[in-house]
C-alpha atoms as a PDB file:
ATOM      1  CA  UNK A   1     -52.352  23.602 -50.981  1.00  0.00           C
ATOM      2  CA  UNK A   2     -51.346  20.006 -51.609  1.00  0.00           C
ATOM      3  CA  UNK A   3     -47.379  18.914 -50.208  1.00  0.00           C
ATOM      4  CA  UNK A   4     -46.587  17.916 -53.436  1.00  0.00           C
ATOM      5  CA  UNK A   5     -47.940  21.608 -54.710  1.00  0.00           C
ATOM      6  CA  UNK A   6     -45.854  23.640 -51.610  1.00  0.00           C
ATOM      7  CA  UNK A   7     -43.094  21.022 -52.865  1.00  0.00           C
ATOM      8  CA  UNK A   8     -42.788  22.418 -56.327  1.00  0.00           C
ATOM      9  CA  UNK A   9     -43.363  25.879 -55.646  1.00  0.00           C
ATOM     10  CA  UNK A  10     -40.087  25.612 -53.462  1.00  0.00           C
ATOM     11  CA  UNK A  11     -38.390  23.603 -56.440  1.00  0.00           C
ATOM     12  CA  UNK A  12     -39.855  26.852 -58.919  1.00  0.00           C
ATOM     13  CA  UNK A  13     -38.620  29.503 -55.871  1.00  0.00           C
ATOM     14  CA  UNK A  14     -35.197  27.584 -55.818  1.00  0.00           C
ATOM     15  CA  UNK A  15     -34.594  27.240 -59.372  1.00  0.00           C
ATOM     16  CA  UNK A  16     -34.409  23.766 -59.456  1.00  0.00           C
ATOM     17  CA  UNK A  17     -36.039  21.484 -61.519  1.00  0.00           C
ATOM     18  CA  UNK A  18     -37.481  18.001 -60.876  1.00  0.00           C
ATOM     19  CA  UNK A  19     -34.974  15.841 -62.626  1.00  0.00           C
ATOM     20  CA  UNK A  20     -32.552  17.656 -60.100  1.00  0.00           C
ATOM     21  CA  UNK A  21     -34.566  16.647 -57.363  1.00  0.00           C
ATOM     22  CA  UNK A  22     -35.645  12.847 -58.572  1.00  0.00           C
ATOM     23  CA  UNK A  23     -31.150  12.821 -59.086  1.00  0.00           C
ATOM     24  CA  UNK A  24     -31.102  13.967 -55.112  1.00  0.00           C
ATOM     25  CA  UNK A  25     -33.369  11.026 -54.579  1.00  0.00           C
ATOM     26  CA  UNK A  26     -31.339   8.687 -56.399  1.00  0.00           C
ATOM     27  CA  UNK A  27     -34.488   7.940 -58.407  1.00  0.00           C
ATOM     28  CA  UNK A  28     -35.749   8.626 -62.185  1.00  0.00           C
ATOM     29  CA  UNK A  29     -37.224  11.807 -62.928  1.00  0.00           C
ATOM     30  CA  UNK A  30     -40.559   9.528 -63.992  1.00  0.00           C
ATOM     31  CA  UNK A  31     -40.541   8.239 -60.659  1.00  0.00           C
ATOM     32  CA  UNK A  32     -40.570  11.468 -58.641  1.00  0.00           C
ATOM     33  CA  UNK A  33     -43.378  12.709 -61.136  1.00  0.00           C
ATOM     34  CA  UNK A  34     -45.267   9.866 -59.983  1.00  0.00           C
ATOM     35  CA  UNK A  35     -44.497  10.262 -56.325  1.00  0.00           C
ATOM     36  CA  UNK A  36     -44.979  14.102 -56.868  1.00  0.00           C
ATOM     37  CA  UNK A  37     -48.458  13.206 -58.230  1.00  0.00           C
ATOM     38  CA  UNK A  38     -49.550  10.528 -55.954  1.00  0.00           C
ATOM     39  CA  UNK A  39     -48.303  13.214 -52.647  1.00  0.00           C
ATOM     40  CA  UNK A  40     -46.775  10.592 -51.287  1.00  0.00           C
ATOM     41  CA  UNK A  41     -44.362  12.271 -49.269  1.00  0.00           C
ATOM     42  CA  UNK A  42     -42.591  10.854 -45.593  1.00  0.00           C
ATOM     43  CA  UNK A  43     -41.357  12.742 -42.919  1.00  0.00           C
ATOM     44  CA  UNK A  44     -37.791  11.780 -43.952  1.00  0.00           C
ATOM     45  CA  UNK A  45     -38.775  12.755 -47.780  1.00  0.00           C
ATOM     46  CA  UNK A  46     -39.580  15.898 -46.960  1.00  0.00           C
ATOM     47  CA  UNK A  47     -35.929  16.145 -45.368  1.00  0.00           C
ATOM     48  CA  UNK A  48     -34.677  15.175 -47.632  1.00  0.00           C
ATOM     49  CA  UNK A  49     -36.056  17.976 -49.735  1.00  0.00           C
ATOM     50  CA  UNK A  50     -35.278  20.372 -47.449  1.00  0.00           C
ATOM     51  CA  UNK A  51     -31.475  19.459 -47.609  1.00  0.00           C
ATOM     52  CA  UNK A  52     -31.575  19.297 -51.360  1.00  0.00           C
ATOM     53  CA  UNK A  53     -33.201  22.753 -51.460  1.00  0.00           C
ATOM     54  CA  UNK A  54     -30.928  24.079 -48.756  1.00  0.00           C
ATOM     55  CA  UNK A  55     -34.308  25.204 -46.673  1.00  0.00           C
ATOM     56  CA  UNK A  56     -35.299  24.649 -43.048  1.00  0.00           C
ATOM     57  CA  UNK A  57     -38.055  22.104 -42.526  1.00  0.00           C
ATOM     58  CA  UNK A  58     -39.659  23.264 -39.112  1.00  0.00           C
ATOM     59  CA  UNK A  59     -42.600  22.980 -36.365  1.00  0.00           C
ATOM     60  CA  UNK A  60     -42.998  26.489 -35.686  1.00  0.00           C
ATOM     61  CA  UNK A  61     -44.589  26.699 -31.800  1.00  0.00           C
ATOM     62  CA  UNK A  62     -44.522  30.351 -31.433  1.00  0.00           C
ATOM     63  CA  UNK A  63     -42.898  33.002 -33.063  1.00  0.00           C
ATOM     64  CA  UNK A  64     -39.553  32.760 -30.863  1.00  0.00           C
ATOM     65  CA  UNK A  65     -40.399  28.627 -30.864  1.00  0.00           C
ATOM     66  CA  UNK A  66     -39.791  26.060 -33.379  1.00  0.00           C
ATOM     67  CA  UNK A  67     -38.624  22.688 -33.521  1.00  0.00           C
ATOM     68  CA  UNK A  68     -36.138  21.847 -36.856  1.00  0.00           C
ATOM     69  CA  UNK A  69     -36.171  18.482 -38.395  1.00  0.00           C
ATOM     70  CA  UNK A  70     -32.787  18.083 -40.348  1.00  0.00           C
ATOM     71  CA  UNK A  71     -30.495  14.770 -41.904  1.00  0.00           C
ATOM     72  CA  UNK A  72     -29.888  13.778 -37.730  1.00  0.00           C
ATOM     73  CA  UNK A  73     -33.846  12.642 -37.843  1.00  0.00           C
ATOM     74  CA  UNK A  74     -33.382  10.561 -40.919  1.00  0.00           C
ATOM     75  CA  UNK A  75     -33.301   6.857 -39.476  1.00  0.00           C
ATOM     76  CA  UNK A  76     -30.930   4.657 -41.283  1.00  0.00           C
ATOM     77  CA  UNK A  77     -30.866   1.142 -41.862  1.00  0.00           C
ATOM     78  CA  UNK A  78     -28.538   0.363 -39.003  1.00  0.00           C
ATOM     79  CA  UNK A  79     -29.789   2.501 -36.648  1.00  0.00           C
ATOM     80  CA  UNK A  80     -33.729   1.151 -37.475  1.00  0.00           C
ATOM     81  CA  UNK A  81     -32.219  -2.294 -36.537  1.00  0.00           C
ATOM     82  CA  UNK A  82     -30.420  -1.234 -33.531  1.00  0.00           C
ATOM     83  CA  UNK A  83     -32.871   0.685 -32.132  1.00  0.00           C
ATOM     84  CA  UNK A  84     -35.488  -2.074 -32.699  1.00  0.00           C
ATOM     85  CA  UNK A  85     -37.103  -3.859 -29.979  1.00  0.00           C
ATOM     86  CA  UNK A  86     -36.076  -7.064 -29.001  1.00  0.00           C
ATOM     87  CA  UNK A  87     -38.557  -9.781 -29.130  1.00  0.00           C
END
């Protein structure tokens, strides 16, 4: 199964509809169609969509491992430039 796929089965087990999602996004709903249909998905997208859908987004190592990826691994804009090498 495709990430968009996985992706809108959580929207359908959720409840929550794409429009809700594309809002989340701060995009149109046309737009998250499109980047539903292309799969074009980041790390921090998927996240993102995690938050949205109140979900863990996880490495699972074992069954008493796993590694959680929540909003602290979502780079921002200032921390991208700080964090930056310096040429």
């Amino acid at each position: 199964m495709a990430v968009s796929d996985k992706v809108r089965a959580l929207l359908s087990l959720k409840g929550k509809k794409i429009m809700e999602l594309a809002s989340h996004f701060n995009m149109s709903p046309q737009a998250m169609r499109n980047k539903l249909n292309r799969g074009s998905f980041s790390a921090e997208d998927l996240i993102r969509v995690s938050m949205f859908l109140d979900s863990e987004l996880s490495f699972r190592v074992s069954d008493n491992q796993s590694i959680v990826l929540d909003e602290n691994d979502i780079r921002t804009v200032g921390s991208e430039q700080k964090d930056a090498p310096k040429t």
